[in-house]
Protein backbone atom coordinates (compact mmCIF):
# COMPACT_ATOMS: atom_id res chain seq x y z
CA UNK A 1 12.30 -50.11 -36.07
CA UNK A 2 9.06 -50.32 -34.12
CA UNK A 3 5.62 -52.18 -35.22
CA UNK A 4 3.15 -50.22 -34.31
CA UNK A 5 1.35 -48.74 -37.23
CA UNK A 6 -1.70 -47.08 -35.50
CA UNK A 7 -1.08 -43.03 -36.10
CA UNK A 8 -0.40 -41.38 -39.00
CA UNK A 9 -0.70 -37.67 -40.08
CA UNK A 10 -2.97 -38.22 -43.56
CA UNK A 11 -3.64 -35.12 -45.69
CA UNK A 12 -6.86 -36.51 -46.87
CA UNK A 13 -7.15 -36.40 -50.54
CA UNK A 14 -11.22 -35.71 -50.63
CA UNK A 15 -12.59 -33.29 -48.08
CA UNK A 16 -15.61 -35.01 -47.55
CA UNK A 17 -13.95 -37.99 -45.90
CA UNK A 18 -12.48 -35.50 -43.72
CA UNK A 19 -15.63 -34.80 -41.27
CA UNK A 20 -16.72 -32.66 -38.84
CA UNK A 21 -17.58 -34.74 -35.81
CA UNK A 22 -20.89 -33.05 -36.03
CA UNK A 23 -21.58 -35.28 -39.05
CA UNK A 24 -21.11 -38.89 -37.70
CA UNK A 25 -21.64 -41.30 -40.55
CA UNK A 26 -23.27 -44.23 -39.55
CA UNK A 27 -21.66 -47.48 -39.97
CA UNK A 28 -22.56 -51.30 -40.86
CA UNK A 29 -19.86 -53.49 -40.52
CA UNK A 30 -20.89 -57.23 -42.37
CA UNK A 31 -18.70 -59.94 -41.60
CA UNK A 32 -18.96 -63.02 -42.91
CA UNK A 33 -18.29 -66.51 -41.74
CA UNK A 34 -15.76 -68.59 -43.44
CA UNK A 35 -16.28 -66.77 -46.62
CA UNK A 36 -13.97 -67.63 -49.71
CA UNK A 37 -12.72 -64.41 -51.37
CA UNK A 38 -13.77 -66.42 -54.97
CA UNK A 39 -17.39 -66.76 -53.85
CA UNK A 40 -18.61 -63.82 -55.40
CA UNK A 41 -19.43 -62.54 -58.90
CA UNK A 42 -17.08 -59.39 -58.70
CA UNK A 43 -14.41 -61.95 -57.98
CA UNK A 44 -14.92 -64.15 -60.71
CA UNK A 45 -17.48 -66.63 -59.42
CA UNK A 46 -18.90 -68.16 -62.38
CA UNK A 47 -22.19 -70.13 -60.61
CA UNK A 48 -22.76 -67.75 -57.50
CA UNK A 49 -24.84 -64.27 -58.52
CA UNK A 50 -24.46 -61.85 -56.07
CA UNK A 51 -26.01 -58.44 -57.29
CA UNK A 52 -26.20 -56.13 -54.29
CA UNK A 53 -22.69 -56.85 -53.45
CA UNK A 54 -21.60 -55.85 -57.29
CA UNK A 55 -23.94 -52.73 -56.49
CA UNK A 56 -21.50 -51.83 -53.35
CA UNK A 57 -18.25 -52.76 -55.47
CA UNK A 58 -19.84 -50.26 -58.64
CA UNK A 59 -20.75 -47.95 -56.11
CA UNK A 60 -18.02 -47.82 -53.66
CA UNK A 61 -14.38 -49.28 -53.13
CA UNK A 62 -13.30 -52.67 -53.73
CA UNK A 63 -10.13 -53.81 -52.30
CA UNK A 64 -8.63 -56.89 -54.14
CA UNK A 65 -5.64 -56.70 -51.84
CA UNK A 66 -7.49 -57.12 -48.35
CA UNK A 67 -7.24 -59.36 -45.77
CA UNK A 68 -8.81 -60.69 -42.48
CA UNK A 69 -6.99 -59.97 -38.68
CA UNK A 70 -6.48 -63.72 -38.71
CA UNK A 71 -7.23 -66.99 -40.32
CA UNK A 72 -9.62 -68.49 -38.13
CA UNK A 73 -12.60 -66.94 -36.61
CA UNK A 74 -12.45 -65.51 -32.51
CA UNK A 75 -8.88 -64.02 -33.20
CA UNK A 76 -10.05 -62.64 -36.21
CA UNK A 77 -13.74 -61.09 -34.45
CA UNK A 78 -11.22 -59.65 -32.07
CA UNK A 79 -8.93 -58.37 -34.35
CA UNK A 80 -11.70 -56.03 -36.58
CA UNK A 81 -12.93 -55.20 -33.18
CA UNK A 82 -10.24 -53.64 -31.51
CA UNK A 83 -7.97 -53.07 -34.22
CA UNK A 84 -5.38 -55.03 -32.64
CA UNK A 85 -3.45 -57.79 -33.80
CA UNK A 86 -5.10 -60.84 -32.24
CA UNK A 87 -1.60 -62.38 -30.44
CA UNK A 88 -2.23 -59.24 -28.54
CA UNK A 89 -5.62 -60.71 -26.66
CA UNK A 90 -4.20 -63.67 -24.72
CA UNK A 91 -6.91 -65.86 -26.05
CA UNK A 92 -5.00 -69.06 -26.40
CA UNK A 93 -7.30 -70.64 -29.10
CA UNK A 94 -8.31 -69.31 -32.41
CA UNK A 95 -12.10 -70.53 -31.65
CA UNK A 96 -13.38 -70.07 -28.17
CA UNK A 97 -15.31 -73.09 -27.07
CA UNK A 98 -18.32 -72.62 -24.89
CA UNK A 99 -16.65 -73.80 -21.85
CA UNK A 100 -13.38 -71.90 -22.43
CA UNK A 101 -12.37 -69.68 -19.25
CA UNK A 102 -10.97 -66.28 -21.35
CA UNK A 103 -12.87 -63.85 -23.51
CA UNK A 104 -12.08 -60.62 -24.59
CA UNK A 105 -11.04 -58.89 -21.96
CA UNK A 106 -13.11 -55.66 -20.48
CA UNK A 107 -10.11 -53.46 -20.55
CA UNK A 108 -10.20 -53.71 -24.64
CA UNK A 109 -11.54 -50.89 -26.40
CA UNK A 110 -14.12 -51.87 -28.79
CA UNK A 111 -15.15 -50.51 -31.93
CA UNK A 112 -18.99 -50.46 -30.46
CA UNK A 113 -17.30 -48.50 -27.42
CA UNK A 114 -15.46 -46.01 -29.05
CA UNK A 115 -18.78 -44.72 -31.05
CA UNK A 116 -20.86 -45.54 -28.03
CA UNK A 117 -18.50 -42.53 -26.45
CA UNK A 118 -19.75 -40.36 -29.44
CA UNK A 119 -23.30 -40.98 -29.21
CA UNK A 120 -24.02 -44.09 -31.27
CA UNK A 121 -26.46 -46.46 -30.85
CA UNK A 122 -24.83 -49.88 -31.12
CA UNK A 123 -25.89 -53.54 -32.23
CA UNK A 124 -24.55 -57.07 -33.25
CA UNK A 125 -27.21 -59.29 -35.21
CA UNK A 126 -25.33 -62.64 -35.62
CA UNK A 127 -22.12 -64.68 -33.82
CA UNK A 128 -20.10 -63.51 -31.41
CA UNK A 129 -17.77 -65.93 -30.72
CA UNK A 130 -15.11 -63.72 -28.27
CA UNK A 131 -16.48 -66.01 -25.38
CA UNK A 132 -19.48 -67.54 -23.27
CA UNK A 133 -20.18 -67.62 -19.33
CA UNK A 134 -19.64 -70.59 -17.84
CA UNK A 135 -18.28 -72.51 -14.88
CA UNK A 136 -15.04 -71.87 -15.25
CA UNK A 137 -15.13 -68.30 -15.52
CA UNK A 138 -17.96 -67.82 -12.95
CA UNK A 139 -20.54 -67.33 -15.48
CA UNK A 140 -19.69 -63.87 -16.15
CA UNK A 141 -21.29 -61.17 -18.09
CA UNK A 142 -18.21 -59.91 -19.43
CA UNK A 143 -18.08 -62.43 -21.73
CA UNK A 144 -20.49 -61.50 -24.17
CA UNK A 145 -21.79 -58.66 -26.40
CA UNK A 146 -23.48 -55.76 -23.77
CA UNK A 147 -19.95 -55.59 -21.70
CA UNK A 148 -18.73 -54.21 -24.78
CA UNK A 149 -20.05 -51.15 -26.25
CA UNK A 150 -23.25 -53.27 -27.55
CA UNK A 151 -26.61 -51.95 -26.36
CA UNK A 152 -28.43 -54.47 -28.30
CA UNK A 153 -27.41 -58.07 -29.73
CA UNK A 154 -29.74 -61.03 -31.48
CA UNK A 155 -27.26 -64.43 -32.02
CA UNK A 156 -25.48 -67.07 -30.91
CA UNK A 157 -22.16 -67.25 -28.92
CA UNK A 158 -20.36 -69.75 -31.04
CA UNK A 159 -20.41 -71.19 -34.33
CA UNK A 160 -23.35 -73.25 -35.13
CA UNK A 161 -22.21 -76.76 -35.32
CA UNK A 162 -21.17 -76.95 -31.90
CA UNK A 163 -23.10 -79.73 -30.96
CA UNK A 164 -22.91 -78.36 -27.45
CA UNK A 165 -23.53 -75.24 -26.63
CA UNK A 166 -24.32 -73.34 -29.14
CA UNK A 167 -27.08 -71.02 -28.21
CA UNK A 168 -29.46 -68.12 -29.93
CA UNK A 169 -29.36 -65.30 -27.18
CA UNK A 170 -30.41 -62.19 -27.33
CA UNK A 171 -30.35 -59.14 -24.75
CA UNK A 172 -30.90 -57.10 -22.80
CA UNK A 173 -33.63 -59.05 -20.97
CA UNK A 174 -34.71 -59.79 -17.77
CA UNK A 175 -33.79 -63.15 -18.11
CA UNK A 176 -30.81 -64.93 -16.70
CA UNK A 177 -30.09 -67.09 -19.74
CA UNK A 178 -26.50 -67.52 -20.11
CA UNK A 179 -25.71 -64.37 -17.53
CA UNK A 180 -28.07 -61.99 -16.09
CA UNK A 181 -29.10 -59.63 -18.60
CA UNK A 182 -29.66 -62.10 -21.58
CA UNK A 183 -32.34 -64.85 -22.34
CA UNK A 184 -31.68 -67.84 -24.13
CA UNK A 185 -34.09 -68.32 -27.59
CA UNK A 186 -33.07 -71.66 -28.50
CA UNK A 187 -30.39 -73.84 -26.70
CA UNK A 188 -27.83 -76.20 -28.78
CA UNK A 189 -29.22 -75.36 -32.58
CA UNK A 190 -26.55 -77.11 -34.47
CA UNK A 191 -28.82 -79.85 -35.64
CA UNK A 192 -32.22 -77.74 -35.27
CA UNK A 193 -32.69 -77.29 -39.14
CA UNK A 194 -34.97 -75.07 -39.51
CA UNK A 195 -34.05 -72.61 -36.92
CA UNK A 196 -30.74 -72.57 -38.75
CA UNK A 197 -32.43 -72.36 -42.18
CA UNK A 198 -33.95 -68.83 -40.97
CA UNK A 199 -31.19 -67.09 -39.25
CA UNK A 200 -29.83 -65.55 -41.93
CA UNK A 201 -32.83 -63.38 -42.72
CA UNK A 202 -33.96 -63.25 -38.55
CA UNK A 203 -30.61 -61.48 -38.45
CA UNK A 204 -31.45 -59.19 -41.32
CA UNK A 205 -34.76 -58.49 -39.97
CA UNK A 206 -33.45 -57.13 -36.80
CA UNK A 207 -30.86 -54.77 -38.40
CA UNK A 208 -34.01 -53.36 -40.53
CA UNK A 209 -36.09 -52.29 -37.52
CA UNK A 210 -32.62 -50.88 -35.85
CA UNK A 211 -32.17 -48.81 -39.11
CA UNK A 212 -35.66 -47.94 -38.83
CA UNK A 213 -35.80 -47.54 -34.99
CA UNK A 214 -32.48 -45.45 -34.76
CA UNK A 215 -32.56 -43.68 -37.86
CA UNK A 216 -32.33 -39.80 -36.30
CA UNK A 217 -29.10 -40.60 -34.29
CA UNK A 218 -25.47 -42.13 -35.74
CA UNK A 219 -25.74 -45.86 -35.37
CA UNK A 220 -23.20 -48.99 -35.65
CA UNK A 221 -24.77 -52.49 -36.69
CA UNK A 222 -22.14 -55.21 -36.66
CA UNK A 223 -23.62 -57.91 -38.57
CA UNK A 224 -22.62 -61.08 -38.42
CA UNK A 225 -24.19 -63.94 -40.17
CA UNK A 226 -23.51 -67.65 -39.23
CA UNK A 227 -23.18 -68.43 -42.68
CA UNK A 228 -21.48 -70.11 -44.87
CA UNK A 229 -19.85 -71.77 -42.27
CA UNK A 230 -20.73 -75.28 -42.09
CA UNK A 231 -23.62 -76.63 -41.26
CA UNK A 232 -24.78 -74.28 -44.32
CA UNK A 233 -28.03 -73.31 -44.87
CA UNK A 234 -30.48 -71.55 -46.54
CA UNK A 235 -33.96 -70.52 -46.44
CA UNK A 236 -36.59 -72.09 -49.14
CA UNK A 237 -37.35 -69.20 -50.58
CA UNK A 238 -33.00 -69.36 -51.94
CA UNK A 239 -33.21 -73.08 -52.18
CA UNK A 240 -32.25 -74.26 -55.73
CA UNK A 241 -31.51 -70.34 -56.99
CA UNK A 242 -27.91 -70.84 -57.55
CA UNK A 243 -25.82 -73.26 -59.78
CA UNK A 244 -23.60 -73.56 -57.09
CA UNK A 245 -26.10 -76.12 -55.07
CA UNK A 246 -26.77 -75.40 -51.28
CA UNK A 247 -23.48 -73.26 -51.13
CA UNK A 248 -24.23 -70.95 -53.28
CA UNK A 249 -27.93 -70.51 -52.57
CA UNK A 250 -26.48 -69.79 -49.19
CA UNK A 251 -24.30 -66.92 -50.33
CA UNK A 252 -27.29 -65.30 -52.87
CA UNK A 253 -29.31 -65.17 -49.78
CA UNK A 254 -26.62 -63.06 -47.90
CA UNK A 255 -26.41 -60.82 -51.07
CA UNK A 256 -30.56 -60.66 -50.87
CA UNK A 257 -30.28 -59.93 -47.43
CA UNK A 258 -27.12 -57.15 -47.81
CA UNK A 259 -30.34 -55.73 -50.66
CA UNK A 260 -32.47 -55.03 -47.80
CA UNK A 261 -30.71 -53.64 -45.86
CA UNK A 262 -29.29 -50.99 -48.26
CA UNK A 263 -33.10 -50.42 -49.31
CA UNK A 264 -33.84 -49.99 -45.56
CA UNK A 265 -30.92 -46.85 -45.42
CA UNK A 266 -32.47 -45.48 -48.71
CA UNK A 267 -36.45 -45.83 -46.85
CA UNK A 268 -34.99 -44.08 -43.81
CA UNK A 269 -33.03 -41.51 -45.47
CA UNK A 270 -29.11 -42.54 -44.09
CA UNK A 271 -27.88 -44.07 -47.44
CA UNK A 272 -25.56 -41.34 -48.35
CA UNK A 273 -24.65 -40.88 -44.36
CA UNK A 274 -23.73 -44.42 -43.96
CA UNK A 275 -20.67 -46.33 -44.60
CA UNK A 276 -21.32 -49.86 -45.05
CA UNK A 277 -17.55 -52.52 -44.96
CA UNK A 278 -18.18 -55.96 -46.12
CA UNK A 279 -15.96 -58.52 -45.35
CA UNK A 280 -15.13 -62.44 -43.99
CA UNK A 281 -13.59 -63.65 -41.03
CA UNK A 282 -10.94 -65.62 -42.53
CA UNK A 283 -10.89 -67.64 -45.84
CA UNK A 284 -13.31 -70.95 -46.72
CA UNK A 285 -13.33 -74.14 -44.60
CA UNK A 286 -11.86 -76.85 -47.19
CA UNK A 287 -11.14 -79.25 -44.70
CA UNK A 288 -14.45 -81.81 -45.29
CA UNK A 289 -12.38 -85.34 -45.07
CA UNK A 290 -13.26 -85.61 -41.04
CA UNK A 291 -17.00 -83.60 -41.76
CA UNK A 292 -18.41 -85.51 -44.63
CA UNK A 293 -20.08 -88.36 -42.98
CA UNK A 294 -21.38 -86.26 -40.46
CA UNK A 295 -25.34 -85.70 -40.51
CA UNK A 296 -24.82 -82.40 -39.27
CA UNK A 297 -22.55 -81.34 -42.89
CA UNK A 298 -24.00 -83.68 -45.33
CA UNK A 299 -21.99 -84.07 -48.35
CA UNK A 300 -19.64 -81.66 -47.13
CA UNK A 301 -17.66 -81.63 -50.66
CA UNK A 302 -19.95 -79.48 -52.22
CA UNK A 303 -20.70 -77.10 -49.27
CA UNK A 304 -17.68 -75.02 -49.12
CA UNK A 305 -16.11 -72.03 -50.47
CA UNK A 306 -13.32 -71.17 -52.56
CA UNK A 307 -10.24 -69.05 -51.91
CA UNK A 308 -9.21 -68.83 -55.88
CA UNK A 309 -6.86 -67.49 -56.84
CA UNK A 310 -5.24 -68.14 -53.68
CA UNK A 311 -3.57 -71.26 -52.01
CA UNK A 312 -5.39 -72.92 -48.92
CA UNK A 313 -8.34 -71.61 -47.16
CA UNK A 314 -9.57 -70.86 -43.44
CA UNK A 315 -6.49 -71.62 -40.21
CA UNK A 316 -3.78 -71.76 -42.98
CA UNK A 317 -0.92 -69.00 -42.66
CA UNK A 318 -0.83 -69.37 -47.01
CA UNK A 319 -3.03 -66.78 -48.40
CA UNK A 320 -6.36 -68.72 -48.92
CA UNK A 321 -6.63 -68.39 -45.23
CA UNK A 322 -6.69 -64.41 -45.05
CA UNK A 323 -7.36 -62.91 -48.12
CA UNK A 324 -11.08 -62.29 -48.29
CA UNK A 325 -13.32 -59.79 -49.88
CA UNK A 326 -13.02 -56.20 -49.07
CA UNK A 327 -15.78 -53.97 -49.83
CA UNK A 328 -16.43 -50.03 -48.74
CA UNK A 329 -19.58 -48.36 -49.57
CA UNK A 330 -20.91 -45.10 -48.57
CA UNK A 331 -22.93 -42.69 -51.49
CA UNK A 332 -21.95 -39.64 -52.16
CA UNK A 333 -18.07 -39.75 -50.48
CA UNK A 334 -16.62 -42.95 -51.09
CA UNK A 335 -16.15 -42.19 -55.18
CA UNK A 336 -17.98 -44.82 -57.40
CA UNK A 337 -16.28 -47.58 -58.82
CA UNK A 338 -12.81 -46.79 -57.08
CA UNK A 339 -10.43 -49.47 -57.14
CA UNK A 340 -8.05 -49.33 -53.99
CA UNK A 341 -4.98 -51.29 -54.93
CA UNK A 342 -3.01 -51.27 -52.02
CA UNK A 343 -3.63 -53.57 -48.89
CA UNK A 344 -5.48 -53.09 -46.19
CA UNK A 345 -7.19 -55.42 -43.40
CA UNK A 346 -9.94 -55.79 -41.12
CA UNK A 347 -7.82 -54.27 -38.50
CA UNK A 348 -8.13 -51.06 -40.25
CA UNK A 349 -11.70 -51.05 -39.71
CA UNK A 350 -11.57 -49.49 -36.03
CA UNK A 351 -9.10 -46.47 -36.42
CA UNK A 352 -10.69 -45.26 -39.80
CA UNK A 353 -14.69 -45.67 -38.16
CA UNK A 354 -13.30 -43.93 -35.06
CA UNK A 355 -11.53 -41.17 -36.97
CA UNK A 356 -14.46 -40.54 -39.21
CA UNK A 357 -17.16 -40.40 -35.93
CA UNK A 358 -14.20 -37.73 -34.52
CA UNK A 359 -13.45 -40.61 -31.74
CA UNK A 360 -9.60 -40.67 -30.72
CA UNK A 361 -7.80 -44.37 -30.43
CA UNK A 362 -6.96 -45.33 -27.51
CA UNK A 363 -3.26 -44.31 -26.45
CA UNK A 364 -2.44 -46.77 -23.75
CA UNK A 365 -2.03 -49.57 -25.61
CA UNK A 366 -1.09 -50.48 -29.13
CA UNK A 367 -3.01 -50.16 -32.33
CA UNK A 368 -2.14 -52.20 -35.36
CA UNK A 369 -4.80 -50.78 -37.89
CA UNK A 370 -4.50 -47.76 -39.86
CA UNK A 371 -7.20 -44.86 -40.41
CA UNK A 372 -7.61 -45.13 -44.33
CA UNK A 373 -9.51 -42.55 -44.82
CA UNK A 374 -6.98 -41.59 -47.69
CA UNK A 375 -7.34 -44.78 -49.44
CA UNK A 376 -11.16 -44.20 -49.85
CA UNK A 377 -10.87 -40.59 -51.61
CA UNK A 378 -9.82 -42.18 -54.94
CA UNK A 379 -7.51 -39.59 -55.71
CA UNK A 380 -4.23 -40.06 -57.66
CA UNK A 381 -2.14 -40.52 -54.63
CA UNK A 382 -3.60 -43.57 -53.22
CA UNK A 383 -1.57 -44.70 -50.15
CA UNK A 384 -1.26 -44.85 -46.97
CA UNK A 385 2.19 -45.76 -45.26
CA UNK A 386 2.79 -48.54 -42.86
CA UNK A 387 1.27 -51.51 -44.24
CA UNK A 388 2.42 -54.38 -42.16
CA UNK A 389 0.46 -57.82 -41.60
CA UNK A 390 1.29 -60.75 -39.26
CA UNK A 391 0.22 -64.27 -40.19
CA UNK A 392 -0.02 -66.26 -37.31
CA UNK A 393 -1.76 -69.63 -35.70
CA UNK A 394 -3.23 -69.32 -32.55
CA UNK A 395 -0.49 -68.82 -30.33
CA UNK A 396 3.02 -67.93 -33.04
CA UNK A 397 4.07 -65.79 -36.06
CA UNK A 398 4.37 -68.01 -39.52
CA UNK A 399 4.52 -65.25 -41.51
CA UNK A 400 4.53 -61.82 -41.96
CA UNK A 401 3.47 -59.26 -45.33
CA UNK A 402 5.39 -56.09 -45.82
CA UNK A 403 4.97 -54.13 -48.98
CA UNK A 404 4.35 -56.47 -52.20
CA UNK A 405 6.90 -59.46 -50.02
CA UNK A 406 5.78 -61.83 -47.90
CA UNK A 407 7.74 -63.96 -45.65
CA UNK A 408 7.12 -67.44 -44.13
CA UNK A 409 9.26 -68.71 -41.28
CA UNK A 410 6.30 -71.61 -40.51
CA UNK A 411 3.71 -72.80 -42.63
CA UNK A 412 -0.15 -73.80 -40.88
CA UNK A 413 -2.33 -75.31 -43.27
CA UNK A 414 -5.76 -76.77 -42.73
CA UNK A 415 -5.46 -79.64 -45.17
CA UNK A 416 -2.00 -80.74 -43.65
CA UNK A 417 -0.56 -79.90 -46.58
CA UNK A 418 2.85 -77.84 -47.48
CA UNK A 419 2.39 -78.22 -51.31
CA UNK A 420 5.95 -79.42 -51.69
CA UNK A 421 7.53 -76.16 -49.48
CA UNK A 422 9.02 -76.19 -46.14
CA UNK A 423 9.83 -72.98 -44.23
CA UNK A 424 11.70 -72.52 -40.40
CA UNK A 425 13.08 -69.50 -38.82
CA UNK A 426 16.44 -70.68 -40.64
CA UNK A 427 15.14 -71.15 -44.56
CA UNK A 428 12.10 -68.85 -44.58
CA UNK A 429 10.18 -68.72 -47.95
CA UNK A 430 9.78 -65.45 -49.33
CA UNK A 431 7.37 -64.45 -52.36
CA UNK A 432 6.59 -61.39 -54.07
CA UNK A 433 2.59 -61.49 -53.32
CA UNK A 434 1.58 -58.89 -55.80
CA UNK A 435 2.82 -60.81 -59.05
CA UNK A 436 3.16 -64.46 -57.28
CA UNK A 437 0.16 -64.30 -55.20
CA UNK A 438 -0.37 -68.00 -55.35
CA UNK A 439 2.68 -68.73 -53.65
CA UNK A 440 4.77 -70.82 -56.50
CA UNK A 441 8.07 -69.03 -56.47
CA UNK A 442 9.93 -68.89 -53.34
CA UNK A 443 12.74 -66.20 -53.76
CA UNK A 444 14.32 -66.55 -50.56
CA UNK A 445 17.94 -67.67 -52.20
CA UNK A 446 17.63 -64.52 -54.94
CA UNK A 447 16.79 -61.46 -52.34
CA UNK A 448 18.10 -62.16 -49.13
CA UNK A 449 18.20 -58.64 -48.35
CA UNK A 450 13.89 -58.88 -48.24
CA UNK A 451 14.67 -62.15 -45.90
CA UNK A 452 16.12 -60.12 -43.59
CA UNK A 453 13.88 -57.45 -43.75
CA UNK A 454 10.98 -59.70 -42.96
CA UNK A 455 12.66 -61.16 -40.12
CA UNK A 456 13.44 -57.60 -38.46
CA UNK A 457 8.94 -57.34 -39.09
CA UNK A 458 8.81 -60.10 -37.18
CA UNK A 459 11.72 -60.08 -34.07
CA UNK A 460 9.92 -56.29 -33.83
CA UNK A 461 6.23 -57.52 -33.98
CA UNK A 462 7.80 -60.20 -31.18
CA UNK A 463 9.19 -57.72 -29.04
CA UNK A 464 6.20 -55.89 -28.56
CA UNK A 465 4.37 -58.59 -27.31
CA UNK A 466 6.94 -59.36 -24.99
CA UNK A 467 7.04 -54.94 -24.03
CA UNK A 468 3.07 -54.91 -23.71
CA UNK A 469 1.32 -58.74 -22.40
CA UNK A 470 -1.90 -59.31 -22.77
CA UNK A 471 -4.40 -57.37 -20.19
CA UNK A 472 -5.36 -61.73 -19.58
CA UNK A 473 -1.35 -61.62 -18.53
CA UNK A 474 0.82 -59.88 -15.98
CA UNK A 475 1.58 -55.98 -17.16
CA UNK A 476 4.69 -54.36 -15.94
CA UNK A 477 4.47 -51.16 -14.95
């Protein structure tokens, strides 16, 4: 049996979705940071009001069985990138510090490259967080956003509570701010307040003029907003609009902000050519024991997410940590209203863009996401084969998803806590996610026969690791 789940032969269901590559859709990909999958209204969120993202979910696809590359933010941003599982990157951590020596590696293939190839123009307005020059790599360029299909970014390199060295950058420039090529707007803004408080709509603002700017040529805008990942913050124009305190003023002023942009396609003309994916990195930070007396998080309690209905949040292999929202919008193609119940992932992002901008994947290397295209046409046959998802820490496999089963052979949770189950390579846990998706009722002992099964996912997943290294490691031949 062999993992790689990157090309399938799809007789597309709606002929619309199947393009010409004359007709390159634009795309906006908006991702999150530390998002909770229950932080929305569409999801059940009873004190957070989030309009413009019902509009996308009434007017396009809503997946309620989607899910993140990983649970912790520069594996995942790698993962939705290249469309690769992140084990594959040889990034040893699952958040890159400033001084950390890898990056993404030039010989990936990113999303921005692939529809640079076909003409796009290409930006990133927010965090980047797949690596920073600095000494110990030699201060290189390749670590940041232009060495990778971007022609254009406005951000910072990390998160924003790095207390050190966590920059806004932007480029190209003249200036040698962090490498040659970029220029440094404000250097370590974790505690800088009101920088922080005006990021979120700095970042929209930029995306507007690009929409405006690029409007007669196909164009990719990866859009990535620091928030809500703690420190959170909000403008005062959302201050005191929600019922869900800072939090959730936070989150209604990414939904305001998602509103603009939207009107911005409709001003230019692009709505119905433009396919807009909304999504999180990983689940909500919940860990606030070691945060709450810090000035930088203030009462930390009350300033995070929620993952409900599922267990855990963000760097937990449990469910909480992966499944996030899922929403696909484009006018006119994607049907209205269409509910897409099977699962699909971030790392389907990059095959389906590609295949709809008439962009081929890469065929040296493996691809773990699936073109979707089929799941998007609404039509009564709503699958696509292969589904497959590994759960894994920064460096190991804890569990793996096939079909409605899911198997845990390791369990990583951010709180520390197992919630009375243990799982090893030798007593795995194994639940049927689609009716037990909060994780109560292990039926390991009653279907062994899906115990094995999930092992085989995962010696195979294994194996190709071992057949293809990272391009960070030694490649045989």
């Amino acid at each position: 049996m062999k993992f790689l789940s990157c090309i399938f032969s799809l007789g597309l269901a709606a002929s619309a979705l199947a393009r010409p590559a004359t007709e390159k859709p634009n795309v906006i990909v908006v991702l999150l940071d530390d998002c909770g999958y229950g932080d929305f209204s569409h999801t059940g969120n009873p004190s957070i009001y989030t309009p413009n993202v019902s509009r996308m979910v009434s007017e396009g696809a809503n997946f309620p069985q989607f899910y993140s590359a990983s649970a912790a933010c520069s594996h995942s941003r790698y993962g939705i990138l290249t469309g690769r599982q992140p084990l594959r990157s040889g990034l040893k951590q699952w958040a890159i510090g400033p001084d950390e020596k890898r990056h993404i590696h030039v010989k990936e293939v990113t999303l921005a490259e692939g529809l640079k190839e076909q003409g796009y123009a290409t930006a990133i307005f927010g965090k980047w967080h797949l690596g920073t020059p600095n000494e110990a790599n030699g201060r290189t360029p390749d670590a940041l956003p232009l060495a990778h299909g971007f022609d254009r970014w406005l951000g910072t390199n990390v998160s924003n509570d790095y207390e050190k060295g966590s920059d806004l950058v932007q480029g190209p420039s003249s200036g040698e701010g962090p490498a040659l090529g970029y220029e440094y707007l404000a250097r370590n803004i974790a505690m800088n307040v009101p920088l922080q408080e005006g990021l979120t709509k700095r970042y929209a603002d930029a995306a507007v003029d690009f929409i405006r700017e690029k409007k007669d040529q196909p164009f990719f805008i990866y859009m990535t907003p620091n928030m809500p990942h703690l420190p959170v913050h909000a403008s005062d124009e959302f201050k005191g609009k929600s019922r869900r305190g800072l939090y959730g003023d936070c989150i209604q002023e990414i939904d305001h902000q998602i509103g603009r942009l939207r009107a911005a396609l409709q001003e230019a003309g692009v709505e119905k050519n433009t396919l807009i994916v909304l999504s999180s990195d990983n689940g909500p930070w919940i860990r606030y024991q070691d945060t709450a007396s810090h000035p930088m998080y203030a009462e930390a309690r009350t300033l995070v997410g929620s993952a409900f209905p599922f267990r855990d949040g963000k760097a937990s292999t449990w469910e909480g940590g992966q499944r996030v929202v899922g929403v696909w919008c484009w006018p006119g193609t994607i049907p209205a209203a269409t509910v897409v119940q099977e699962p699909a992932s971030t790392l389907d992002v990059l095959p389906t863009a590609l295949a709809l901008a008439g962009a081929k994947l890469p065929a040296d290397r493996i691809i773990d996401g699936r073109d979707i295209r089929a799941l998007l046409a609404a039509s009564a046959e709503q699958k696509v084969e292969g589904f497959k998802l590994i759960y894994a820490d920064s460096i190991s496999v804890k569990a793996a998803r096939f079909g409605p089963w899911k198997i845990h052979t390791g369990l990583t949770s951010q709180i520390e806590a197992k919630h009375g189950f243990t799982a090893s390579e030798e007593t795995p846990l194994l639940f049927q996610i689609e009716q037990d998706f909060s994780e109560r009722i292990d039926r390991a002992a009653e279907r062994p026969e899906k115990v094995e099964e999930g092992r085989a996912i995962i010696s195979a997943f294994k194996d190709s690791l071992a057949k293809e290294p990272s391009f960070w490691d030694e490649r045989k031949p």
